[in-house]
PDB file of N, CA and C in Angstrom:
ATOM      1  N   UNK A   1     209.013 127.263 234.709  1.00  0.00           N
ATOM      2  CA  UNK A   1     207.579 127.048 234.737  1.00  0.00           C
ATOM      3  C   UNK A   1     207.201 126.283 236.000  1.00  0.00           C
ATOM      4  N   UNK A   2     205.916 126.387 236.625  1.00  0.00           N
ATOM      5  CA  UNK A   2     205.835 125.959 237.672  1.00  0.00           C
ATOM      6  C   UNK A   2     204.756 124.804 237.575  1.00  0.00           C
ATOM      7  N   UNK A   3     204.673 125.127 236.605  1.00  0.00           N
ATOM      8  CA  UNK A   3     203.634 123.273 235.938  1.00  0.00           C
ATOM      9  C   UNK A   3     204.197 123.092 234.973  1.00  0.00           C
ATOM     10  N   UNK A   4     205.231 122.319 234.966  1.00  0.00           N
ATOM     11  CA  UNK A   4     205.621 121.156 233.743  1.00  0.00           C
ATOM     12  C   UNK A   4     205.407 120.671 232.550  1.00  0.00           C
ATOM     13  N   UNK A   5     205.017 120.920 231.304  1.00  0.00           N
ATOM     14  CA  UNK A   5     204.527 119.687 230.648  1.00  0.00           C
ATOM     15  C   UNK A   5     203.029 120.556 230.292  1.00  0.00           C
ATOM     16  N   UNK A   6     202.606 121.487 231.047  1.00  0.00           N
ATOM     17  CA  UNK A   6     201.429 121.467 230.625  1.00  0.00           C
ATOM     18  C   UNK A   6     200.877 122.141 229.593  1.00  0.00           C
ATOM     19  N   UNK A   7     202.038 122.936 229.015  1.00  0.00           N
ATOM     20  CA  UNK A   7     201.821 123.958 227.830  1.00  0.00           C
ATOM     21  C   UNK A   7     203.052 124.053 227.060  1.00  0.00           C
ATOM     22  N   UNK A   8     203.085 124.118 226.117  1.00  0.00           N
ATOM     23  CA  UNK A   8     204.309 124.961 224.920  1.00  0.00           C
ATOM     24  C   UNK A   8     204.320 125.879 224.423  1.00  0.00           C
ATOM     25  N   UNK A   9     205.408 127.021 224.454  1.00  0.00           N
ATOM     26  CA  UNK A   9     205.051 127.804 223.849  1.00  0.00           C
ATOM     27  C   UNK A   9     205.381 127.493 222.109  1.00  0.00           C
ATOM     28  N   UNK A  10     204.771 127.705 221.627  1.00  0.00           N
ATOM     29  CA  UNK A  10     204.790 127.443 219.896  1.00  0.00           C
ATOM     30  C   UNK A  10     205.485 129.290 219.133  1.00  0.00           C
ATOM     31  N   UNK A  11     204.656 130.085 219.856  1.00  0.00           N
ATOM     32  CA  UNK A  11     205.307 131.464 218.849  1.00  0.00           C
ATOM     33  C   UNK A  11     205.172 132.453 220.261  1.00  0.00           C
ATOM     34  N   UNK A  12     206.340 133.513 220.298  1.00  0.00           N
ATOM     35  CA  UNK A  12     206.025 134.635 220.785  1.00  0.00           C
ATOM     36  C   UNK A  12     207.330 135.572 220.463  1.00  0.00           C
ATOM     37  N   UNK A  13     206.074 136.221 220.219  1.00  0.00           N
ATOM     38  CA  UNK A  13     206.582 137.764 219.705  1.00  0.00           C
ATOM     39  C   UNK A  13     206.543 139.288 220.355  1.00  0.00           C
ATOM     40  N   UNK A  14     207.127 140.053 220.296  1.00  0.00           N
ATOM     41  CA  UNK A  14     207.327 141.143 221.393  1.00  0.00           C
ATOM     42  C   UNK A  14     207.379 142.340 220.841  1.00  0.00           C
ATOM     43  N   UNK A  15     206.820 143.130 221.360  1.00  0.00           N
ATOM     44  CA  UNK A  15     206.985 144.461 220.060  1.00  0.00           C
ATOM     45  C   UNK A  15     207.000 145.597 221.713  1.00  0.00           C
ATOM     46  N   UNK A  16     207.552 146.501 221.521  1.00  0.00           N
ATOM     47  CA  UNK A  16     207.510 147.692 222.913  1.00  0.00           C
ATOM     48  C   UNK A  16     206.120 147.635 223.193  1.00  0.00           C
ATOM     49  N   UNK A  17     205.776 147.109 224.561  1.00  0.00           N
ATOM     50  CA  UNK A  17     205.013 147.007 225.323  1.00  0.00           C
ATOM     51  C   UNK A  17     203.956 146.157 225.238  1.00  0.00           C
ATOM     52  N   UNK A  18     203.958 144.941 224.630  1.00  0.00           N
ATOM     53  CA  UNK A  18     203.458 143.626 224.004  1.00  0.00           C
ATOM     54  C   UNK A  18     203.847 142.424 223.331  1.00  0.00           C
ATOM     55  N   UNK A  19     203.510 141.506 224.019  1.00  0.00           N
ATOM     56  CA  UNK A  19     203.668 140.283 223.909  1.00  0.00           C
ATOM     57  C   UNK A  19     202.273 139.742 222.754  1.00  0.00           C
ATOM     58  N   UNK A  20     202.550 138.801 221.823  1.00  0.00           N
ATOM     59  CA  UNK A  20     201.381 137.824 220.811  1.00  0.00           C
ATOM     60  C   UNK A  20     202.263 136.614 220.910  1.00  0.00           C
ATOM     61  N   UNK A  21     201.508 135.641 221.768  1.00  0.00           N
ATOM     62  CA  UNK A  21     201.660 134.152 221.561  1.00  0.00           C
ATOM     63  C   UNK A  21     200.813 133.587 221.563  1.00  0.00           C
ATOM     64  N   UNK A  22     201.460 132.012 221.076  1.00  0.00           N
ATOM     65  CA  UNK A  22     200.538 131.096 220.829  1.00  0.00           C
ATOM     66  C   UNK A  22     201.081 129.766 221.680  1.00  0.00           C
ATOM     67  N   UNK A  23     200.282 129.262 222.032  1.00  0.00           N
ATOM     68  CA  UNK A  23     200.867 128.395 223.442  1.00  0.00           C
ATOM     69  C   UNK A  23     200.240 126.608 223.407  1.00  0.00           C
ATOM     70  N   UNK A  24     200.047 125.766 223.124  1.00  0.00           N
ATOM     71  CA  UNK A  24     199.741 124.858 222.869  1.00  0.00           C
ATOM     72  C   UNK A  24     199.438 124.003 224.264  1.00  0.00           C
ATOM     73  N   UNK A  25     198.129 124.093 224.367  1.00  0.00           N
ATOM     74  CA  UNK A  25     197.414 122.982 225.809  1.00  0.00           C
ATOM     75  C   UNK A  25     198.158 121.607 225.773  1.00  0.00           C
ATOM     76  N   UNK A  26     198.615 120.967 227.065  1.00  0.00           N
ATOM     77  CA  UNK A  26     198.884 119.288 226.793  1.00  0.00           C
ATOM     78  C   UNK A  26     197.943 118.892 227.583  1.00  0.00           C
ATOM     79  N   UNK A  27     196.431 118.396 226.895  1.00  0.00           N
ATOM     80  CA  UNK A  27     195.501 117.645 227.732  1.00  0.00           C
ATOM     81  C   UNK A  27     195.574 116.349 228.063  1.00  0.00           C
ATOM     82  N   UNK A  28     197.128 115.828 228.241  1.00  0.00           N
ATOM     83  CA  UNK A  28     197.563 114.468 228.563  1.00  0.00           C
ATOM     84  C   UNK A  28     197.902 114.922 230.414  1.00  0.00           C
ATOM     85  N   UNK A  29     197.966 116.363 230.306  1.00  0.00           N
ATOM     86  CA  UNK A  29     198.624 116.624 232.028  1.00  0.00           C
ATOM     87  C   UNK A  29     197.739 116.146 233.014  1.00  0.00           C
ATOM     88  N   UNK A  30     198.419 116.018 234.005  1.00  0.00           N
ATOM     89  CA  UNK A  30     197.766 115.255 235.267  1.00  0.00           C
ATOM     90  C   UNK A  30     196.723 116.375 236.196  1.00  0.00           C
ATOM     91  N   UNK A  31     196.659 117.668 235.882  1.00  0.00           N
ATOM     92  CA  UNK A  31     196.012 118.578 236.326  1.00  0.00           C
ATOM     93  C   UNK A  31     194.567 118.099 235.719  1.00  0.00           C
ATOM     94  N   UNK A  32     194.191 117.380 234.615  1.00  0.00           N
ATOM     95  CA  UNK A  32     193.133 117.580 233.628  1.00  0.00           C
ATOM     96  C   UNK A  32     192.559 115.859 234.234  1.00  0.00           C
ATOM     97  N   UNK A  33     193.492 115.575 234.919  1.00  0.00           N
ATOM     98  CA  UNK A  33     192.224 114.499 235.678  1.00  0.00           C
ATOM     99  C   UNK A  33     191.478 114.686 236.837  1.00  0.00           C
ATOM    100  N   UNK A  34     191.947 115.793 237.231  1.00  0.00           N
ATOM    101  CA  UNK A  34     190.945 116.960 238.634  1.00  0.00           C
ATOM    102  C   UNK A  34     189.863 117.578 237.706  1.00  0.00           C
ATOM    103  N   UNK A  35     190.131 117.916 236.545  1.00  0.00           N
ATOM    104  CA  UNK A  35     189.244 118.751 236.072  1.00  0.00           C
ATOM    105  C   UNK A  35     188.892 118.907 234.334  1.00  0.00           C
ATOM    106  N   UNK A  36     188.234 118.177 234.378  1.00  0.00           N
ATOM    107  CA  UNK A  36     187.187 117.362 234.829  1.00  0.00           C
ATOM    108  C   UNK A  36     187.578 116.191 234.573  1.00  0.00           C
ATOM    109  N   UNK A  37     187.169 114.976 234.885  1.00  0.00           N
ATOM    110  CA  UNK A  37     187.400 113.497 235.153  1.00  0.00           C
ATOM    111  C   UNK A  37     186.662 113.065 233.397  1.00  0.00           C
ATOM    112  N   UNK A  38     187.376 112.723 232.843  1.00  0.00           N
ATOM    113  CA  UNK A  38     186.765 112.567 231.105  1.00  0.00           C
ATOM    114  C   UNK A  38     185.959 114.043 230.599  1.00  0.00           C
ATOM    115  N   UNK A  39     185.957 114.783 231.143  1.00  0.00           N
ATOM    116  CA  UNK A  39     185.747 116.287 230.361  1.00  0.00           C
ATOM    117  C   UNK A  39     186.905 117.525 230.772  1.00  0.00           C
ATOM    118  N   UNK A  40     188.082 117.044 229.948  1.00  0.00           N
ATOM    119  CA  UNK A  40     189.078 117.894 230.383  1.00  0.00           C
ATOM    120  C   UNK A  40     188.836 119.834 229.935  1.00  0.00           C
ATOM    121  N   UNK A  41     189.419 120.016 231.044  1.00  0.00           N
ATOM    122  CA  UNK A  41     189.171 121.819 230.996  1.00  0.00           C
ATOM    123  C   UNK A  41     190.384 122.142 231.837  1.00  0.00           C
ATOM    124  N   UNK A  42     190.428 123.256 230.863  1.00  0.00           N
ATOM    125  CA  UNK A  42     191.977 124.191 231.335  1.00  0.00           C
ATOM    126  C   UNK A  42     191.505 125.039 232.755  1.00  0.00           C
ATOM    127  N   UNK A  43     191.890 124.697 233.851  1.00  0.00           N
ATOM    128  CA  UNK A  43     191.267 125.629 235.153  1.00  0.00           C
ATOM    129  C   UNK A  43     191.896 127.078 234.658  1.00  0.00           C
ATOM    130  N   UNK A  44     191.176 128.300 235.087  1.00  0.00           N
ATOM    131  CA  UNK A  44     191.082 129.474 235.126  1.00  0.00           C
ATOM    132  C   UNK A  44     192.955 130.302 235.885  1.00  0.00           C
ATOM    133  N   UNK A  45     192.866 129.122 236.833  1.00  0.00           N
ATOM    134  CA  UNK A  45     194.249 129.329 237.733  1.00  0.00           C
ATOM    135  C   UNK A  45     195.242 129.264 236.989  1.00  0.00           C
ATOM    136  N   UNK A  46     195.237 128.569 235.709  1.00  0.00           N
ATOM    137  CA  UNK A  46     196.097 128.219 235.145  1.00  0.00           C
ATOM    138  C   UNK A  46     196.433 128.723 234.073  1.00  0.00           C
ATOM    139  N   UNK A  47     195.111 129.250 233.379  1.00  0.00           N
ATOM    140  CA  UNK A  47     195.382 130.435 232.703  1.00  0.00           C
ATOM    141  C   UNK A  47     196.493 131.430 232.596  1.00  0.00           C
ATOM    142  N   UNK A  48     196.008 132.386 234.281  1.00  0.00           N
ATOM    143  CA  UNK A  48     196.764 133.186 234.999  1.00  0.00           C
ATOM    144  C   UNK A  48     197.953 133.358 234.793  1.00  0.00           C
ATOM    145  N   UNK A  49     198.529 131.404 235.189  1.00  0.00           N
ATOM    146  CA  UNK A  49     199.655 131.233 235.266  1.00  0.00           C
ATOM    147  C   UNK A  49     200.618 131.648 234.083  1.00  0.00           C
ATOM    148  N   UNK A  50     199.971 131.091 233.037  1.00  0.00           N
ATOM    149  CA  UNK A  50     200.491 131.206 231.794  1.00  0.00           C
ATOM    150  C   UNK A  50     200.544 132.541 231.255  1.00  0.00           C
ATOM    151  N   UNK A  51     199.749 133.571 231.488  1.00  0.00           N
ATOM    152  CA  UNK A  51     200.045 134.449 231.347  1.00  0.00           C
ATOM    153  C   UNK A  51     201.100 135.205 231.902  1.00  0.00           C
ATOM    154  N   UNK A  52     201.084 135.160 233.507  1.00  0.00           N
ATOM    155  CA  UNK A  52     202.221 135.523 234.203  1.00  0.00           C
ATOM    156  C   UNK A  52     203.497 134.742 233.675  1.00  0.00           C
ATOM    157  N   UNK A  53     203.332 133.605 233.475  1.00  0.00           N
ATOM    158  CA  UNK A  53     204.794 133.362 232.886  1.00  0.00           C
ATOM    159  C   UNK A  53     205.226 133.649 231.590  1.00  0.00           C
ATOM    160  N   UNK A  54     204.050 134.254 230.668  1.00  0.00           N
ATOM    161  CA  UNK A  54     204.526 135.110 229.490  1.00  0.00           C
ATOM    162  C   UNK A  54     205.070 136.080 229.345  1.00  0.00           C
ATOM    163  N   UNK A  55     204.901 136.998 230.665  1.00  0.00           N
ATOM    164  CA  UNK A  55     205.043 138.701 230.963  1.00  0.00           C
ATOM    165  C   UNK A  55     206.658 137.948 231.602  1.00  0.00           C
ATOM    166  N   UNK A  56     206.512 137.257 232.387  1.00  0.00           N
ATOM    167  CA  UNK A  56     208.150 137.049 233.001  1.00  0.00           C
ATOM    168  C   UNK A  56     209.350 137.074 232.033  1.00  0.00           C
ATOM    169  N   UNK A  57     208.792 136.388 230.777  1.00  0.00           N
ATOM    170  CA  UNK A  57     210.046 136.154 229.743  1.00  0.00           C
ATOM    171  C   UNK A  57     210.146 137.134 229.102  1.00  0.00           C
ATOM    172  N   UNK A  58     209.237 137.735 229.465  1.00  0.00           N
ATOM    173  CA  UNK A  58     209.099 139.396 228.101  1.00  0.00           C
ATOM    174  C   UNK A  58     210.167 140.325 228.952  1.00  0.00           C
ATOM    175  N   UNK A  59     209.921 140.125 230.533  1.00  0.00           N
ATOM    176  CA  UNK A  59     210.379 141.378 231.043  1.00  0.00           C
ATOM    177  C   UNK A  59     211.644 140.826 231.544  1.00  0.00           C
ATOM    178  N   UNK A  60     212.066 139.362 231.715  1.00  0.00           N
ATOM    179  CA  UNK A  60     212.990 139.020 232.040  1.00  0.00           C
ATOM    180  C   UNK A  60     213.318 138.718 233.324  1.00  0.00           C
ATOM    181  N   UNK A  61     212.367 138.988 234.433  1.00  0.00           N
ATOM    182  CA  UNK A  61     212.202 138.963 235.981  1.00  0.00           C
ATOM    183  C   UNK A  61     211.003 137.778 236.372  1.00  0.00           C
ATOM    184  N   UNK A  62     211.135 137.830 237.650  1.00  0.00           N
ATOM    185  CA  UNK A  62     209.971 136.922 238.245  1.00  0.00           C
ATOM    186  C   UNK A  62     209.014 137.446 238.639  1.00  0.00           C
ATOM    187  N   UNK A  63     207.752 137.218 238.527  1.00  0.00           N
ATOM    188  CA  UNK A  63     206.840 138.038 238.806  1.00  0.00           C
ATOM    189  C   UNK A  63     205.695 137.541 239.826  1.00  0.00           C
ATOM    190  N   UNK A  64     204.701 138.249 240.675  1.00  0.00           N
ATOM    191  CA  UNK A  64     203.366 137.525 241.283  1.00  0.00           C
ATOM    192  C   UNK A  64     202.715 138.613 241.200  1.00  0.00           C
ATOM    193  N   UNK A  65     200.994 137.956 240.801  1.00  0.00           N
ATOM    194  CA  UNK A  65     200.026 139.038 240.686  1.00  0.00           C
ATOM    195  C   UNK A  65     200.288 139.809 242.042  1.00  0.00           C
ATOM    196  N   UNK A  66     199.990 140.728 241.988  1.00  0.00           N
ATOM    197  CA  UNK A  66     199.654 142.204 243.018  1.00  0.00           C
ATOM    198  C   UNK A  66     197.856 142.059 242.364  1.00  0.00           C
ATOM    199  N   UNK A  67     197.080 143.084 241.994  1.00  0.00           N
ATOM    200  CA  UNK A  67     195.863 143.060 242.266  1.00  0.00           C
ATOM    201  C   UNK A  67     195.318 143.275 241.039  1.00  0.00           C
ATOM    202  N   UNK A  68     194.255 141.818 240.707  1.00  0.00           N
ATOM    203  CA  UNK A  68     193.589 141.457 239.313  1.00  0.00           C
ATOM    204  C   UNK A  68     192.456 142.026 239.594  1.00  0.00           C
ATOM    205  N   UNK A  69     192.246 143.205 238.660  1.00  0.00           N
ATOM    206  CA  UNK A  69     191.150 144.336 238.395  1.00  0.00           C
ATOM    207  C   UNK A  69     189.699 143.821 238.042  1.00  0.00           C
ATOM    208  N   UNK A  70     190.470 142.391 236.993  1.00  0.00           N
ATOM    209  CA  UNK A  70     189.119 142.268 236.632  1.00  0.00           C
ATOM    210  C   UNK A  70     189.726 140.873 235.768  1.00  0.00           C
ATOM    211  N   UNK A  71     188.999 139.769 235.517  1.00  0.00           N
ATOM    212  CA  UNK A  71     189.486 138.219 234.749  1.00  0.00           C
ATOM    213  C   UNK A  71     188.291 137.682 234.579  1.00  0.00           C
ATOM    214  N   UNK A  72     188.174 137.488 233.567  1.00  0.00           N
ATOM    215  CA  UNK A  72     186.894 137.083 232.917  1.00  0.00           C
ATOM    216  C   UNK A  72     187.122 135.736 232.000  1.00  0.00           C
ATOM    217  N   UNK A  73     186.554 134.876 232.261  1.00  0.00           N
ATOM    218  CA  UNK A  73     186.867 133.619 231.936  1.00  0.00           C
ATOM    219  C   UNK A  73     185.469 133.661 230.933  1.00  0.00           C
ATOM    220  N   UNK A  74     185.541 133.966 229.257  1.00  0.00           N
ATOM    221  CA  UNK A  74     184.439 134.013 228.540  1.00  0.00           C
ATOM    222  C   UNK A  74     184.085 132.445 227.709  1.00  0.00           C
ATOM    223  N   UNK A  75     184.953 131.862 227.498  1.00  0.00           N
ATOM    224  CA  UNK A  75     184.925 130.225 226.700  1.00  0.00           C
ATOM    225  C   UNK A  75     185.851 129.403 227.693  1.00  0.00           C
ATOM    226  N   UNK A  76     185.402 127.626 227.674  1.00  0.00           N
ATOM    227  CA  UNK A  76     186.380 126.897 228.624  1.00  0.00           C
ATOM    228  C   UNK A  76     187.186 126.838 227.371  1.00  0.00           C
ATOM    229  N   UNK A  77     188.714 126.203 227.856  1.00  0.00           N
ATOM    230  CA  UNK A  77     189.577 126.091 227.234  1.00  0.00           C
ATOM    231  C   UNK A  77     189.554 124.454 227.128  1.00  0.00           C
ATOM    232  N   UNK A  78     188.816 123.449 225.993  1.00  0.00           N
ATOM    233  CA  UNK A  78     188.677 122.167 225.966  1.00  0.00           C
ATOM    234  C   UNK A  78     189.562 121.740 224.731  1.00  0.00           C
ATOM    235  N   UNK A  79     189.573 120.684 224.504  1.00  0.00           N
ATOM    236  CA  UNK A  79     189.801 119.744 223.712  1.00  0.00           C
ATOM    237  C   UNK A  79     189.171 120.212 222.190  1.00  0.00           C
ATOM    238  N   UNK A  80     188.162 119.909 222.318  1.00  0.00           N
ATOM    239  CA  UNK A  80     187.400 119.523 221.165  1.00  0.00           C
ATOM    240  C   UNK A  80     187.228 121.014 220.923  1.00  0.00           C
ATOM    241  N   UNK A  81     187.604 122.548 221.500  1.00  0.00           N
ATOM    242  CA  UNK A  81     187.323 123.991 220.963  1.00  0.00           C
ATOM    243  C   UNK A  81     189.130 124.078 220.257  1.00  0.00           C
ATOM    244  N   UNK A  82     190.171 123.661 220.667  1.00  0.00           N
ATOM    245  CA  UNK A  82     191.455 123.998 219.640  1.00  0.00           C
ATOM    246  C   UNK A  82     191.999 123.436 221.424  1.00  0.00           C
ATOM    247  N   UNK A  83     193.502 123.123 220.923  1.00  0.00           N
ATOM    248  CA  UNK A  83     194.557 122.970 221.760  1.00  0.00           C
ATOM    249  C   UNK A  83     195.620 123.846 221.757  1.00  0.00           C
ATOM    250  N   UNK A  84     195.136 125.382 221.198  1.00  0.00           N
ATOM    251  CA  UNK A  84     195.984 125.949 220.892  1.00  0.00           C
ATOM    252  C   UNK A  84     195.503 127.077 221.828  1.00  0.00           C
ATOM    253  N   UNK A  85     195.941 128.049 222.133  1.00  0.00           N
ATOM    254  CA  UNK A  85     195.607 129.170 222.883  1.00  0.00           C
ATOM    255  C   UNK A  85     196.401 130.364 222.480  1.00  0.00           C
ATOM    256  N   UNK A  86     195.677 131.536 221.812  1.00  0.00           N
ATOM    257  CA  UNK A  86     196.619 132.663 221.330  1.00  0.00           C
ATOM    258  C   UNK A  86     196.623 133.683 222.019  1.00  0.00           C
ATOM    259  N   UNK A  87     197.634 134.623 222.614  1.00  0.00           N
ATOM    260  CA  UNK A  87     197.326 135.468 223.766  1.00  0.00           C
ATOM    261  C   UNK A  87     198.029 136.628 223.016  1.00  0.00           C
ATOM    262  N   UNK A  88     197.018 137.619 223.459  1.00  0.00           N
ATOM    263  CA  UNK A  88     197.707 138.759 223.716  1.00  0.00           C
ATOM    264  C   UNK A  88     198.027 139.849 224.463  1.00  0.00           C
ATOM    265  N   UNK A  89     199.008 140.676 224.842  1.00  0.00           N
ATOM    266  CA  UNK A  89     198.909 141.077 226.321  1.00  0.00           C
ATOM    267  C   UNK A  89     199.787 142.203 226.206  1.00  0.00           C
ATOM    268  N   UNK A  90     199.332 142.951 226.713  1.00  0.00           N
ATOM    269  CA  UNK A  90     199.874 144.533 226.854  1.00  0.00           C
ATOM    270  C   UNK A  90     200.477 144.897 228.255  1.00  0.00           C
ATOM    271  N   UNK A  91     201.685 145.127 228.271  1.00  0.00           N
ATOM    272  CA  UNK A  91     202.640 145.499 229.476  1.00  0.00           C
ATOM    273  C   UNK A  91     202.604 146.784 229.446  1.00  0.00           C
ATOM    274  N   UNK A  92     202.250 147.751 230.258  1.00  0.00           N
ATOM    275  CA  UNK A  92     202.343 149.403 230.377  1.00  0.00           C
ATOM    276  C   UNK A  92     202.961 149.492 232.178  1.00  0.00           C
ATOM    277  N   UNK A  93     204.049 149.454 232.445  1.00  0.00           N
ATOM    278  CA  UNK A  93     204.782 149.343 233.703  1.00  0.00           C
ATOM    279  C   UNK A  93     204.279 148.115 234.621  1.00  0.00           C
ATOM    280  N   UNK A  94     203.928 148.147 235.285  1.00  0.00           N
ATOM    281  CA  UNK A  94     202.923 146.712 235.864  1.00  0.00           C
ATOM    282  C   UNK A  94     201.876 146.583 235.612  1.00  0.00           C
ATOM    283  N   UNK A  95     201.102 147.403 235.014  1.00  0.00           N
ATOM    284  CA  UNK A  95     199.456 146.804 234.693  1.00  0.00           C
ATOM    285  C   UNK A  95     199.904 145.726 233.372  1.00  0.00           C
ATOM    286  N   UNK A  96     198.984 144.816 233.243  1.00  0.00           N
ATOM    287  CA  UNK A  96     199.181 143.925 232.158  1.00  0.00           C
ATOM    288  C   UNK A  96     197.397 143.860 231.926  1.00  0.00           C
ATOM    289  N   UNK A  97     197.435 143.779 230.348  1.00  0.00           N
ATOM    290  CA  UNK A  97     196.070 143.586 230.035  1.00  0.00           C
ATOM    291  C   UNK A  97     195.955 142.505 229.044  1.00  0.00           C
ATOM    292  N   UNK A  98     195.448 141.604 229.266  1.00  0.00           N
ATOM    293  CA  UNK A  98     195.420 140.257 228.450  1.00  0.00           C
ATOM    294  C   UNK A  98     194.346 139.808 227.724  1.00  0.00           C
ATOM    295  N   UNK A  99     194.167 138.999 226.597  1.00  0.00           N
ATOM    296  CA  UNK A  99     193.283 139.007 225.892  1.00  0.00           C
ATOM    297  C   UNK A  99     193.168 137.566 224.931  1.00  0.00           C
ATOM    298  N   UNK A 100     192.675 136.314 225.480  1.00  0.00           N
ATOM    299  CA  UNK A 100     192.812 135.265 224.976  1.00  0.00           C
ATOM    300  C   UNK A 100     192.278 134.660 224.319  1.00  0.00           C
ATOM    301  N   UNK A 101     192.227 134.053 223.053  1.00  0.00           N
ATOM    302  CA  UNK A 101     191.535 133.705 221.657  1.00  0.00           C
ATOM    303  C   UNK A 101     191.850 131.963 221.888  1.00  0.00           C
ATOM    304  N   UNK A 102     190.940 131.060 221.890  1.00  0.00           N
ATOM    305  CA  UNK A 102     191.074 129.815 221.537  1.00  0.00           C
ATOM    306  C   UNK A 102     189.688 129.507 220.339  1.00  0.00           C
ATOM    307  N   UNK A 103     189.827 128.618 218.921  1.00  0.00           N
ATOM    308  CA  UNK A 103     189.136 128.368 218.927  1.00  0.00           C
ATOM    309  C   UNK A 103     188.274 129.223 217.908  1.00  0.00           C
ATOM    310  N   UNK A 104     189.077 130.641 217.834  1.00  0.00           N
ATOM    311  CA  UNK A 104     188.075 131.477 217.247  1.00  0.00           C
ATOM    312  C   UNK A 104     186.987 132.336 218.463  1.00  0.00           C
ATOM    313  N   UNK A 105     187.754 131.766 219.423  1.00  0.00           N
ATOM    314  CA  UNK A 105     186.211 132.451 220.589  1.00  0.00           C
ATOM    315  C   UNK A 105     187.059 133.128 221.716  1.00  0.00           C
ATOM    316  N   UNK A 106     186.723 134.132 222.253  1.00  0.00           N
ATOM    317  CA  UNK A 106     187.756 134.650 223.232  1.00  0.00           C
ATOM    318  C   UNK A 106     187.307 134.104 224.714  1.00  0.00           C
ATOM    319  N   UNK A 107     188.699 133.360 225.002  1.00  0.00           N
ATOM    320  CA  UNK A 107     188.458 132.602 226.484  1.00  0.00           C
ATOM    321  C   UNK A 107     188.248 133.327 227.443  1.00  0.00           C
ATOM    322  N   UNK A 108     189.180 134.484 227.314  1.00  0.00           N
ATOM    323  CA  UNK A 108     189.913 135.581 228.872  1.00  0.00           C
ATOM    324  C   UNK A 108     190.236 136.663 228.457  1.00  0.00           C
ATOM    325  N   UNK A 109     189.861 137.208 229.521  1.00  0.00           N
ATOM    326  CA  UNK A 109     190.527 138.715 229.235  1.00  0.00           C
ATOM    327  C   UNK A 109     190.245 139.272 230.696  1.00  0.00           C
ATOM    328  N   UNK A 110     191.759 139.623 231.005  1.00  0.00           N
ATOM    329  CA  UNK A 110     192.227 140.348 231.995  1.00  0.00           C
ATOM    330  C   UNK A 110     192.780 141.630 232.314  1.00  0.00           C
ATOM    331  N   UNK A 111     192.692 142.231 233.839  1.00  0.00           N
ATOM    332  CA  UNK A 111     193.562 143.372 233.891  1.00  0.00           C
ATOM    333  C   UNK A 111     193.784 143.344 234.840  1.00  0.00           C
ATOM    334  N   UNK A 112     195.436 143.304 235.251  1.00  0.00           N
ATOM    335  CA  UNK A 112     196.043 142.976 236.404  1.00  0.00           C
ATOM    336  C   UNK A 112     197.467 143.646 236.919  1.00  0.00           C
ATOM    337  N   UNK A 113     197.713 143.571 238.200  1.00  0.00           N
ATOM    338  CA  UNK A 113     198.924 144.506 238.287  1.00  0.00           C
ATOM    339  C   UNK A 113     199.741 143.261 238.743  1.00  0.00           C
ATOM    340  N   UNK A 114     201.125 143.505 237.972  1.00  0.00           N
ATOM    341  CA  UNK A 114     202.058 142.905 238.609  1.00  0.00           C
ATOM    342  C   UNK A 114     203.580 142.853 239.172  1.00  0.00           C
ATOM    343  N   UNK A 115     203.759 142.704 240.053  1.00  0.00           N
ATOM    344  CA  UNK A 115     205.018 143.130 241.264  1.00  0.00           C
ATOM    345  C   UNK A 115     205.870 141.908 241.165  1.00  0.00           C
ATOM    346  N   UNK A 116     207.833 142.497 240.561  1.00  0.00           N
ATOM    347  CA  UNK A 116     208.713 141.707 240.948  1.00  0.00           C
ATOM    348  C   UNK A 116     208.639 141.264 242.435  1.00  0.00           C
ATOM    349  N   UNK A 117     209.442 140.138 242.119  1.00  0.00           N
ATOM    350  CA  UNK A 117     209.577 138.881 243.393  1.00  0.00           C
ATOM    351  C   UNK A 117     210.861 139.617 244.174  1.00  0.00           C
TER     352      UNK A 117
END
């Protein structure tokens, strides 16, 4: 992981050509005093991240976006909406399509291509 500390994964599950996890925010991380300063929020970048590092363990390789079609950041990812984050994400060769639930409310949803390292 390339940020530390800042998430857990709690459940993931894999079925041919999909990943369902559930990933647990740590709003104690030092990223969440950039953003925001007493109104912590999960940055969008970081999202990403977490997703890309979900598809890595699924597929077993290292990965970097190649070209995000489309990322839609629909709810912030706070405190006081759940500390939990449930993803789901569809691998069809490199496109990945993602789909993120915190809260009861969908945070994200993406579609992105992605290329071994």
């Amino acid at each position: 992981m390339l940020i530390d500390q800042l998430y857990s994964t709690e459940r993931f599950e894999t079925e041919s050509g999909s990943v369902k996890a559930s990933v647990r925010i740590n709003y104690a991380h030092d990223v969440f005093k950039g953003h925001f300063p007493g109104t912590p929020v999960l940055p969008g970048v970081c999202t990403m991240l977490i997703i890309r590092e979900l598809v890595e363990r699924y597929l077993g390789c290292n990965l970097k976006y190649g070209k995000v079609s489309s990322c839609k950041f629909l709810a912030m990812v706070t405190p006081s909406l759940s500390d939990v984050v449930e993803l789901e994400i569809d691998v069809d060769g490199r496109t990945v399509k993602a789909v993120g639930m915190c809260g009861g409310r969908t945070c994200v949803k993406m579609k992105a291509e992605m290329d071994e390292l």
